[in-house]
PDB file of N, CA and C in Angstrom:
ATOM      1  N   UNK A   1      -4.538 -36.422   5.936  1.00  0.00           N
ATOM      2  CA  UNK A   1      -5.615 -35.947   5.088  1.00  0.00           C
ATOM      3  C   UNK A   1      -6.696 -37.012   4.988  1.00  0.00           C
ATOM      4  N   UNK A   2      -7.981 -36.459   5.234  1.00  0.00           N
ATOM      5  CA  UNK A   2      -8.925 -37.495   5.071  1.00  0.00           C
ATOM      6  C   UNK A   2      -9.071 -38.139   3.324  1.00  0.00           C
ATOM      7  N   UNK A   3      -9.216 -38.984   3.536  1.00  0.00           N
ATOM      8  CA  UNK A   3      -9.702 -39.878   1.998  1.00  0.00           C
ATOM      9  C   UNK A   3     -11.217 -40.029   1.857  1.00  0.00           C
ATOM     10  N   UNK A   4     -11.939 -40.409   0.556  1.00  0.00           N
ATOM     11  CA  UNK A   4     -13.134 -40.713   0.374  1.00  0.00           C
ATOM     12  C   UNK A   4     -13.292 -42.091   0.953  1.00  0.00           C
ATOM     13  N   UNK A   5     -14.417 -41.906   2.208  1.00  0.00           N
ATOM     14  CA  UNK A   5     -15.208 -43.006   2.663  1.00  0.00           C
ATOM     15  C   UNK A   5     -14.700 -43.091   4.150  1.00  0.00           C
ATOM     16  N   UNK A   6     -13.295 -42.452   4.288  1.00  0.00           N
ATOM     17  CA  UNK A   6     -12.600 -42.286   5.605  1.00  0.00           C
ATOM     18  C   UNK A   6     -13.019 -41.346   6.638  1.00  0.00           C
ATOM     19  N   UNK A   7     -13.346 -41.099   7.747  1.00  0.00           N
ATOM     20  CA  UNK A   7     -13.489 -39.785   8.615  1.00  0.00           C
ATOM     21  C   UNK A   7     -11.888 -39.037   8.598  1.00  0.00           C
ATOM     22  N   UNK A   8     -12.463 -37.939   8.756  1.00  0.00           N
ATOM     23  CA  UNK A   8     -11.004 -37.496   9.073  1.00  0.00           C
ATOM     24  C   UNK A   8     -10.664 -37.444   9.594  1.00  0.00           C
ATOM     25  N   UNK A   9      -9.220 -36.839  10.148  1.00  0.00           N
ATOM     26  CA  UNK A   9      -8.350 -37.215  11.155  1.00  0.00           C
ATOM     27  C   UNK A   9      -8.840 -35.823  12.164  1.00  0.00           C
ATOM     28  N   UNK A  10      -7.850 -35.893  13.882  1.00  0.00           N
ATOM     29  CA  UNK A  10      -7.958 -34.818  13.911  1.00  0.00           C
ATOM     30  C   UNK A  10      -7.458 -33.482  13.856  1.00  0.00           C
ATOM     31  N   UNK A  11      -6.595 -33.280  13.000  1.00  0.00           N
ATOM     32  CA  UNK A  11      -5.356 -32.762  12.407  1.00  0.00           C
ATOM     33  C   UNK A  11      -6.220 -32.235  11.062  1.00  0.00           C
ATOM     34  N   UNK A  12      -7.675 -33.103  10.202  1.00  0.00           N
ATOM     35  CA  UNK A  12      -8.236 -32.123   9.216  1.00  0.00           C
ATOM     36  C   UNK A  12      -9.652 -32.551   9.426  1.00  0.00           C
ATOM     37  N   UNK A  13      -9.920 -31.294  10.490  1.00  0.00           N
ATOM     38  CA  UNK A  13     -11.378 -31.373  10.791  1.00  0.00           C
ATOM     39  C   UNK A  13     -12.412 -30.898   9.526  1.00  0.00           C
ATOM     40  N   UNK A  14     -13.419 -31.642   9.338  1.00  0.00           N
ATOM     41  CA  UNK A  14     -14.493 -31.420   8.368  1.00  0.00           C
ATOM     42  C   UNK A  14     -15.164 -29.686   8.353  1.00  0.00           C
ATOM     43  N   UNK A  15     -15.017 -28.747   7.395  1.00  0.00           N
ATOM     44  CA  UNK A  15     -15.634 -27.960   7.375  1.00  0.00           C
ATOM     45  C   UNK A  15     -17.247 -28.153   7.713  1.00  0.00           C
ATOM     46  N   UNK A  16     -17.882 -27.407   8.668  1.00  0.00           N
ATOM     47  CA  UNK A  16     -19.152 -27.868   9.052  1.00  0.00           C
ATOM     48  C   UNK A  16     -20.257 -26.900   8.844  1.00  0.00           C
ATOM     49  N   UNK A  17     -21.501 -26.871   9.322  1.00  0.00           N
ATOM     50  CA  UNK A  17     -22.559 -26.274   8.978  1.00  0.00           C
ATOM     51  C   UNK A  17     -23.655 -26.169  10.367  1.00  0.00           C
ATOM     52  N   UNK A  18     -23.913 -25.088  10.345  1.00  0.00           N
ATOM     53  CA  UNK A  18     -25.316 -25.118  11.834  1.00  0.00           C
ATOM     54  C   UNK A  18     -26.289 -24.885  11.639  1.00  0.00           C
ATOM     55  N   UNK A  19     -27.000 -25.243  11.945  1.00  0.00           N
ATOM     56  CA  UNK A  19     -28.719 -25.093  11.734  1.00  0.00           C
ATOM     57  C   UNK A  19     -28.776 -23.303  12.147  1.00  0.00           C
ATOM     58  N   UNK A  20     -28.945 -22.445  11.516  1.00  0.00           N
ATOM     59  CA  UNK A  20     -29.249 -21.155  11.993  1.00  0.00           C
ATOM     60  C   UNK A  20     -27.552 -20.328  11.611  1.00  0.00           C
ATOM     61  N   UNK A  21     -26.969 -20.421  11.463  1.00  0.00           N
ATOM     62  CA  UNK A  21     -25.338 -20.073  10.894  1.00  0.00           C
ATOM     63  C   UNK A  21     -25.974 -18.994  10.206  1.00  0.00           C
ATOM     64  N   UNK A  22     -25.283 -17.489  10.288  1.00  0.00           N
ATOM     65  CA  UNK A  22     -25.633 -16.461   9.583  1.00  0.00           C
ATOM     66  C   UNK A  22     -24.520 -16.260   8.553  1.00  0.00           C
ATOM     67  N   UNK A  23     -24.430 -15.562   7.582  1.00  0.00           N
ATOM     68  CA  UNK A  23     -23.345 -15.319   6.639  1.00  0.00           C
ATOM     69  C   UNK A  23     -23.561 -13.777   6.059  1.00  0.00           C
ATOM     70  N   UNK A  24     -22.878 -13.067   6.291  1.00  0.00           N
ATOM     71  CA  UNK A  24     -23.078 -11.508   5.958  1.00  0.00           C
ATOM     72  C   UNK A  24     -22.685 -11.409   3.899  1.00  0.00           C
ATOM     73  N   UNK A  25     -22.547 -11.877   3.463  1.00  0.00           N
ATOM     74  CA  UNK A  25     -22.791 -11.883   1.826  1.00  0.00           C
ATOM     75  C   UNK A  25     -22.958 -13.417   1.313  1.00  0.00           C
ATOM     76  N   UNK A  26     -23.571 -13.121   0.319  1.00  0.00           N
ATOM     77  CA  UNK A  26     -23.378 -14.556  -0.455  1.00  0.00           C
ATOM     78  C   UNK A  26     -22.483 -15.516  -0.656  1.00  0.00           C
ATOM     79  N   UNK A  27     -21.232 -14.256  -0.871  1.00  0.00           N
ATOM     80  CA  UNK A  27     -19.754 -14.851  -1.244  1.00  0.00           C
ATOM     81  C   UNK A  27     -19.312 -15.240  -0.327  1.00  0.00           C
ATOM     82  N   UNK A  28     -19.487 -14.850   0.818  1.00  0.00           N
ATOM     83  CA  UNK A  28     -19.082 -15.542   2.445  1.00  0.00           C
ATOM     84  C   UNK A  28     -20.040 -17.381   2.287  1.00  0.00           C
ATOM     85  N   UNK A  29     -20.962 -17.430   1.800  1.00  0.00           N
ATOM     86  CA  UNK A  29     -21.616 -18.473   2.091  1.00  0.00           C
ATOM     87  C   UNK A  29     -20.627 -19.277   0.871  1.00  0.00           C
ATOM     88  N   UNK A  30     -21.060 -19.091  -0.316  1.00  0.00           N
ATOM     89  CA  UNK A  30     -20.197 -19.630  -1.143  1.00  0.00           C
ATOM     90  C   UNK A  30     -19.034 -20.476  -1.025  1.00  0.00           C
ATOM     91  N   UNK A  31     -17.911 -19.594  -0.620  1.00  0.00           N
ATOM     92  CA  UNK A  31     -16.625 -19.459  -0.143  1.00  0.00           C
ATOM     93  C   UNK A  31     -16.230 -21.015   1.121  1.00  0.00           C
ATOM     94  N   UNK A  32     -17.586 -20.910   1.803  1.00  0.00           N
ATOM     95  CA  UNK A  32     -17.387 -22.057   3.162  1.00  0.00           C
ATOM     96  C   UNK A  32     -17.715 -23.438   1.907  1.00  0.00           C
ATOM     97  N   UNK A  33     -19.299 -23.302   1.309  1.00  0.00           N
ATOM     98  CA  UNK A  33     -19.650 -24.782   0.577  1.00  0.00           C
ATOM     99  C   UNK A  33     -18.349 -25.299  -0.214  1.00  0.00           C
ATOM    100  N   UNK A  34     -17.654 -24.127  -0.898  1.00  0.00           N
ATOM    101  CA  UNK A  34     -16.545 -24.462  -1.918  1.00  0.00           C
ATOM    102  C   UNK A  34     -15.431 -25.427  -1.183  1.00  0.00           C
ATOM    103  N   UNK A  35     -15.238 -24.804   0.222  1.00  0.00           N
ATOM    104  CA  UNK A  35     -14.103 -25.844   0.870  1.00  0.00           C
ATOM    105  C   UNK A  35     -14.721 -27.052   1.519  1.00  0.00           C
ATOM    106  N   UNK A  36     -16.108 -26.860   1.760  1.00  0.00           N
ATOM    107  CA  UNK A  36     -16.572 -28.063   2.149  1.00  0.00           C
ATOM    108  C   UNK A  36     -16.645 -29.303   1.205  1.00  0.00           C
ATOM    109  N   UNK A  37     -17.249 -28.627   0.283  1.00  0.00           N
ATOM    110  CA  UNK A  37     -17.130 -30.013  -1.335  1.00  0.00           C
ATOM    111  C   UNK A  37     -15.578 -30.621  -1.121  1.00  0.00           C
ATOM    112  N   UNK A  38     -14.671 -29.758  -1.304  1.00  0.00           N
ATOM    113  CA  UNK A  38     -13.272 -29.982  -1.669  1.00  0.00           C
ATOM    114  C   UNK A  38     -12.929 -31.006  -0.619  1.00  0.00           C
ATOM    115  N   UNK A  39     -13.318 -30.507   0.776  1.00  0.00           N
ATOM    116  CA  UNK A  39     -12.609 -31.605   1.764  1.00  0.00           C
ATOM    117  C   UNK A  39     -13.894 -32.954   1.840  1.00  0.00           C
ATOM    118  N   UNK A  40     -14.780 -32.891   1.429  1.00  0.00           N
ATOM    119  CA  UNK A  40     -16.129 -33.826   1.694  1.00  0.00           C
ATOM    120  C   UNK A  40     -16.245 -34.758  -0.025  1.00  0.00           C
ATOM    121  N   UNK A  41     -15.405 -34.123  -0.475  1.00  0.00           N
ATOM    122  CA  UNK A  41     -15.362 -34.660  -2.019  1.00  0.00           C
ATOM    123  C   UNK A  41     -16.615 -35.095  -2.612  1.00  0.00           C
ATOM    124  N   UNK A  42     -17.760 -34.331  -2.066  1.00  0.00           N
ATOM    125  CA  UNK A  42     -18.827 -34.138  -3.063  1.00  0.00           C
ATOM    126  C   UNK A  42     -19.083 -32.910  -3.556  1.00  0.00           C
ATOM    127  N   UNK A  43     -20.390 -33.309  -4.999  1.00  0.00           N
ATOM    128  CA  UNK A  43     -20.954 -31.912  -5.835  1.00  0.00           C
ATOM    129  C   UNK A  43     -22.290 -32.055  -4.982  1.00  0.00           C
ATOM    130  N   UNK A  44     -22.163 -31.072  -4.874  1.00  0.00           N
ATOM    131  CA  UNK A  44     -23.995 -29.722  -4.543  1.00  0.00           C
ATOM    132  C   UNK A  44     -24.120 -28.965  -5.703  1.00  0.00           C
ATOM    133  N   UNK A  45     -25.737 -29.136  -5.948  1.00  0.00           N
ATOM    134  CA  UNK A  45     -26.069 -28.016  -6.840  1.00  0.00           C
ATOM    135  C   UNK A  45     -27.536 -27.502  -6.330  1.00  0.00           C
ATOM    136  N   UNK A  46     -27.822 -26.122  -6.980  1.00  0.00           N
ATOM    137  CA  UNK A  46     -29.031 -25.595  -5.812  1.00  0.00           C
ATOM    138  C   UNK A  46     -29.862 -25.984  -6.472  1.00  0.00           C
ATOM    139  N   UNK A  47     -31.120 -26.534  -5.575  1.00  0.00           N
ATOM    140  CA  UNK A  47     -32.430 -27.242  -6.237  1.00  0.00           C
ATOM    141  C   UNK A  47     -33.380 -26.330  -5.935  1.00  0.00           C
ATOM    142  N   UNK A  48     -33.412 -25.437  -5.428  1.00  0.00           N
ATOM    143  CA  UNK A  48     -34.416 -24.372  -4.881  1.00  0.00           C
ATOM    144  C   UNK A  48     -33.700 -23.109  -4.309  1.00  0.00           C
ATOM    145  N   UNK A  49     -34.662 -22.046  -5.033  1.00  0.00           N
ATOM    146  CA  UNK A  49     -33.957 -20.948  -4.774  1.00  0.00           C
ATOM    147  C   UNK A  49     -35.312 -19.491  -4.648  1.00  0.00           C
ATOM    148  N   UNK A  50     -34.898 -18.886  -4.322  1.00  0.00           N
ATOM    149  CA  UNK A  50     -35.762 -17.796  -4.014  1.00  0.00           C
ATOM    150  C   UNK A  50     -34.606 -16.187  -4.129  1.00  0.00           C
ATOM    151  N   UNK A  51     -34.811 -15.430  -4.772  1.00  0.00           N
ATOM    152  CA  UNK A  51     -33.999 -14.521  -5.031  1.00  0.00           C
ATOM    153  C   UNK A  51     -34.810 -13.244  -4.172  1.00  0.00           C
ATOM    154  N   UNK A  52     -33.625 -12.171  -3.328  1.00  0.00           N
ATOM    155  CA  UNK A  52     -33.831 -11.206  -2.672  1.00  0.00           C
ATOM    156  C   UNK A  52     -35.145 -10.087  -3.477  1.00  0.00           C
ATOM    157  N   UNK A  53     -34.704 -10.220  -4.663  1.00  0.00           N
ATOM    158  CA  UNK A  53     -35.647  -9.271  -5.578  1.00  0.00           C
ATOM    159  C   UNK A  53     -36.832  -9.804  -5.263  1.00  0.00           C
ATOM    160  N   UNK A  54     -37.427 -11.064  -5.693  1.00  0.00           N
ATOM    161  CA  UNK A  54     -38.621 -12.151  -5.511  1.00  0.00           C
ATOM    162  C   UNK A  54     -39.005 -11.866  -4.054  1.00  0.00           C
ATOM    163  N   UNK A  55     -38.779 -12.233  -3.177  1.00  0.00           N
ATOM    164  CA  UNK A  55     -38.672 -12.257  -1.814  1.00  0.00           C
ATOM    165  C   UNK A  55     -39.171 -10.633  -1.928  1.00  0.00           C
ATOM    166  N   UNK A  56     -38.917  -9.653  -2.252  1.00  0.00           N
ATOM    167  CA  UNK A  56     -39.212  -8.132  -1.825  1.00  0.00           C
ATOM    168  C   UNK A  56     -40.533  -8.018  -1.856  1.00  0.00           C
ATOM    169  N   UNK A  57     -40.930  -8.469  -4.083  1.00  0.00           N
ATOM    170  CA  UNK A  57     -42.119  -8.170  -4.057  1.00  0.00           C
ATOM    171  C   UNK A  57     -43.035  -9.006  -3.440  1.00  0.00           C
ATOM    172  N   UNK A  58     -42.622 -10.199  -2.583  1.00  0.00           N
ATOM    173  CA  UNK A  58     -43.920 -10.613  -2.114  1.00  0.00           C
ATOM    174  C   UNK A  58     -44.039 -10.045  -0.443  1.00  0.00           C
ATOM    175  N   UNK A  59     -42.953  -9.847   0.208  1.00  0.00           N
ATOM    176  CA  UNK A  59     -42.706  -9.215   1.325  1.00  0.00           C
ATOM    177  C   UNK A  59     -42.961  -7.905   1.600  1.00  0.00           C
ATOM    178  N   UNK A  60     -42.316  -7.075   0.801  1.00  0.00           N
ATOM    179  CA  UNK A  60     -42.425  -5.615   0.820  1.00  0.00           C
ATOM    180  C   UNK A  60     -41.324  -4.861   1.741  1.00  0.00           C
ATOM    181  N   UNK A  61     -40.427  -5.731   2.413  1.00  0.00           N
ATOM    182  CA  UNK A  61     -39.193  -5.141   2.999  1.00  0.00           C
ATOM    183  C   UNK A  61     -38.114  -5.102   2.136  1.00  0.00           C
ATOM    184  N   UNK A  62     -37.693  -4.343   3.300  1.00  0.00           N
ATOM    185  CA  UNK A  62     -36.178  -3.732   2.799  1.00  0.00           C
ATOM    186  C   UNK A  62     -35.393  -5.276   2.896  1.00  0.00           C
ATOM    187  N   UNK A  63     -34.070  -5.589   2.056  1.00  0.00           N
ATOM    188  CA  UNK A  63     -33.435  -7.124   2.778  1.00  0.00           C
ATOM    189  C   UNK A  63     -32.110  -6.417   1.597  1.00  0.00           C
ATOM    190  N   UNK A  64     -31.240  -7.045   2.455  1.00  0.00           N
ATOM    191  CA  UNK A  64     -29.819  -6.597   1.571  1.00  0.00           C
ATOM    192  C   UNK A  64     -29.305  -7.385   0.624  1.00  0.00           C
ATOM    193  N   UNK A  65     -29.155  -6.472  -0.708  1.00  0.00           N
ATOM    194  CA  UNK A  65     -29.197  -7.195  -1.912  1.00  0.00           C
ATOM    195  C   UNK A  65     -27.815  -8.228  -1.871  1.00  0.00           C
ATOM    196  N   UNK A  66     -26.208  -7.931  -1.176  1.00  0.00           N
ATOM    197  CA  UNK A  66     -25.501  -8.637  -1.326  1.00  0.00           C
ATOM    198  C   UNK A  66     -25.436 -10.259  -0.964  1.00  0.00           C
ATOM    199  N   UNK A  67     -26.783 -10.743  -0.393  1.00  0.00           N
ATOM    200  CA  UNK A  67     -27.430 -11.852   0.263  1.00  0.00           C
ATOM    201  C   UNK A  67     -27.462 -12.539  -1.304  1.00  0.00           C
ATOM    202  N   UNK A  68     -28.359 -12.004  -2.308  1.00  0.00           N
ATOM    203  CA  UNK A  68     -28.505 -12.979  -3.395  1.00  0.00           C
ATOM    204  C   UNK A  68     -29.929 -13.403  -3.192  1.00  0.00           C
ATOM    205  N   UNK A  69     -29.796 -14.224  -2.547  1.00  0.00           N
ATOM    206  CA  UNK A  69     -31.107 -15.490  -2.379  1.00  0.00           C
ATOM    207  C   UNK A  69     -31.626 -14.720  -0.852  1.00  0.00           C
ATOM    208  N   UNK A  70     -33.005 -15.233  -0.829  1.00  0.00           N
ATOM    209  CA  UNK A  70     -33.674 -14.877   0.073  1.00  0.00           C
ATOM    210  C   UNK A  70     -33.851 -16.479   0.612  1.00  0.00           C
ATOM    211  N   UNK A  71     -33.865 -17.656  -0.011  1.00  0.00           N
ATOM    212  CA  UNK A  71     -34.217 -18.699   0.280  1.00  0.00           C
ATOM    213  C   UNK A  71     -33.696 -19.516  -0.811  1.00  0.00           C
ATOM    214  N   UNK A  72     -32.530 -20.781  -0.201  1.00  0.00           N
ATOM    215  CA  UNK A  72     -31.460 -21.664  -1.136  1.00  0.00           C
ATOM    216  C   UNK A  72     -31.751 -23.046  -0.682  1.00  0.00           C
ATOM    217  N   UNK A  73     -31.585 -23.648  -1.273  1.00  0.00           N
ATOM    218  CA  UNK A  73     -31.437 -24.916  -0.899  1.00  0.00           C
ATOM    219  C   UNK A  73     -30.353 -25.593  -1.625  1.00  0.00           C
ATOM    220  N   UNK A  74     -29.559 -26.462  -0.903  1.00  0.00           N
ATOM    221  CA  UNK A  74     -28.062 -27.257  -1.636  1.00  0.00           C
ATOM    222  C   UNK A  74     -28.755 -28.890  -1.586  1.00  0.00           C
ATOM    223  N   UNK A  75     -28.514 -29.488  -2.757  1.00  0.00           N
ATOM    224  CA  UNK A  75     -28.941 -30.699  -2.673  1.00  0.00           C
ATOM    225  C   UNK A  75     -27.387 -31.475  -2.941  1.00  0.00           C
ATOM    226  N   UNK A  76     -27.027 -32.431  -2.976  1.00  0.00           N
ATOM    227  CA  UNK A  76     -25.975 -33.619  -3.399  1.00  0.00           C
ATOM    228  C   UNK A  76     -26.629 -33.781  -4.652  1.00  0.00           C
ATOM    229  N   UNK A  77     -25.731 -33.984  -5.158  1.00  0.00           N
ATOM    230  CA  UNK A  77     -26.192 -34.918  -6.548  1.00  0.00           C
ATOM    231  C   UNK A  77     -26.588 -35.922  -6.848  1.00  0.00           C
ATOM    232  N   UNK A  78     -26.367 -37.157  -5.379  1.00  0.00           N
ATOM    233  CA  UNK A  78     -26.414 -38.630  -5.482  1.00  0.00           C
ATOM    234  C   UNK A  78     -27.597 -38.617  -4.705  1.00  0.00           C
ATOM    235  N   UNK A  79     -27.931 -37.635  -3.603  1.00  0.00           N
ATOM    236  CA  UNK A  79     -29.182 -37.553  -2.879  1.00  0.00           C
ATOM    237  C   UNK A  79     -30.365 -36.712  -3.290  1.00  0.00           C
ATOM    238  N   UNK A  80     -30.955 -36.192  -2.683  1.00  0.00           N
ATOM    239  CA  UNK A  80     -32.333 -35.564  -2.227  1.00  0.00           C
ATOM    240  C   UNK A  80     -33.457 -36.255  -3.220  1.00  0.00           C
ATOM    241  N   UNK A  81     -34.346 -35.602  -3.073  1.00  0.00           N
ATOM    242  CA  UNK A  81     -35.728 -36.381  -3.699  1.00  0.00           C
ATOM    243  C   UNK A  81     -35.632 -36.543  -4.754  1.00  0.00           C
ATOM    244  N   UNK A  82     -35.937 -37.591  -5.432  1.00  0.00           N
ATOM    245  CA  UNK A  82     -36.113 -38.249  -6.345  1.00  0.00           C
ATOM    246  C   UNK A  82     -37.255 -37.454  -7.436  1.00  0.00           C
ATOM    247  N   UNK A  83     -36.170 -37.453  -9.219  1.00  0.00           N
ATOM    248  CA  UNK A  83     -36.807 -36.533  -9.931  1.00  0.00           C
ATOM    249  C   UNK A  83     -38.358 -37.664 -10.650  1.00  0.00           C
ATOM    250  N   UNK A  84     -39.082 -37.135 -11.111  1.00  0.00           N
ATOM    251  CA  UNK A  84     -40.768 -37.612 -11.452  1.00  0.00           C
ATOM    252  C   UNK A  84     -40.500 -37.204 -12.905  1.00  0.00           C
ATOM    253  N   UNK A  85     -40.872 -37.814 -14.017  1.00  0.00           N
ATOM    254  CA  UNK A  85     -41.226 -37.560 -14.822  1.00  0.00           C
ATOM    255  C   UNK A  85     -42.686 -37.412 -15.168  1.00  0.00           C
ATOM    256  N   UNK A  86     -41.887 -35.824 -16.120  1.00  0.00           N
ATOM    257  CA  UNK A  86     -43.543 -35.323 -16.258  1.00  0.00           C
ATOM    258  C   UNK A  86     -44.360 -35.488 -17.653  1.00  0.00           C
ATOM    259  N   UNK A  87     -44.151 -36.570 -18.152  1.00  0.00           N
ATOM    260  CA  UNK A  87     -44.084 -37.465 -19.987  1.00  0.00           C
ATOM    261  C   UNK A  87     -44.535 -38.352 -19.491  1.00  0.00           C
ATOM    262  N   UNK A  88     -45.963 -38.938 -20.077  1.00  0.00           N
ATOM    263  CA  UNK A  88     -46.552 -40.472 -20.133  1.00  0.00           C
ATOM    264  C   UNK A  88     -46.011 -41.398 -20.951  1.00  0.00           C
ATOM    265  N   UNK A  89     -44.913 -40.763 -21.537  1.00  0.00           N
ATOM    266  CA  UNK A  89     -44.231 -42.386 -22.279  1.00  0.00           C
ATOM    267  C   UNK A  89     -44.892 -42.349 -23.491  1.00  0.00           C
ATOM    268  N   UNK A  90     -45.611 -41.465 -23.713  1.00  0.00           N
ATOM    269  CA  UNK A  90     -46.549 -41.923 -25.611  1.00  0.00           C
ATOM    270  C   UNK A  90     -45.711 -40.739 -26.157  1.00  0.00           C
ATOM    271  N   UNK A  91     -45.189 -41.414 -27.472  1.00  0.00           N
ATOM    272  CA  UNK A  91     -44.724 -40.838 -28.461  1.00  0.00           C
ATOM    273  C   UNK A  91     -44.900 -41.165 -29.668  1.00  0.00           C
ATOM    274  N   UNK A  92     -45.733 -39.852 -30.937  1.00  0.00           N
ATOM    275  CA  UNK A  92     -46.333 -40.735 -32.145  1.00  0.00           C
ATOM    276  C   UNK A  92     -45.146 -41.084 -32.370  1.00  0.00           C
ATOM    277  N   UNK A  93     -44.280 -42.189 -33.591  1.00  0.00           N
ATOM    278  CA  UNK A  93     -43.786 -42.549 -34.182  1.00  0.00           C
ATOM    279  C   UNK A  93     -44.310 -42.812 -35.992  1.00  0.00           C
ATOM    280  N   UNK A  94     -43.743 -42.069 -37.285  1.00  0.00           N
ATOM    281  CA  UNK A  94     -44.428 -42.294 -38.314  1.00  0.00           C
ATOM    282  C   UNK A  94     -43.099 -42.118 -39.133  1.00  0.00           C
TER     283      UNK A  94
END
């Protein structure tokens, strides 16, 4: 079994991901990230999202609702871009 910081062996290959990978429901997509965290022993949470409904009215097609998202993005928790605060730091005090 692979450990944190270790590659794994080849006996427990890394659940993986392809640039272009189709998934016929959400829960199919779901279902793969869930075992990937588990064996990769990190958290993802979605930083961007676009929902099938959203996606309609600006499109105007048909798209199948069991999809969910029309457009997801998975970030790490320890990675992706760096959050900005949107507060200048002044606060009355009285």
């Amino acid at each position: 079994m692979a450990t944190p910081g270790h590659p794994p062996t080849a006996s427990t290959s890394l659940v993986s991901f392809c640039v272009g990978e189709l998934f016929h429901s959400f829960t199919d997509l779901e279902d793969k990230i869930k075992s990937y965290k588990e064996q990769a022993f990190c958290e993802l949470w979605k930083r961007d999202a676009r929902t099938i409904a959203a996606a309609r009215k600006r499109m105007g097609r048909p798209m199948k609702e069991e999809l969910k998202y029309y457009e997801l993005k998975y970030c790490c928790i320890h990675g992706g871009q760096p959050f900005k605060a949107k507060g200048r730091g002044i606060r009355s005090t009285s």
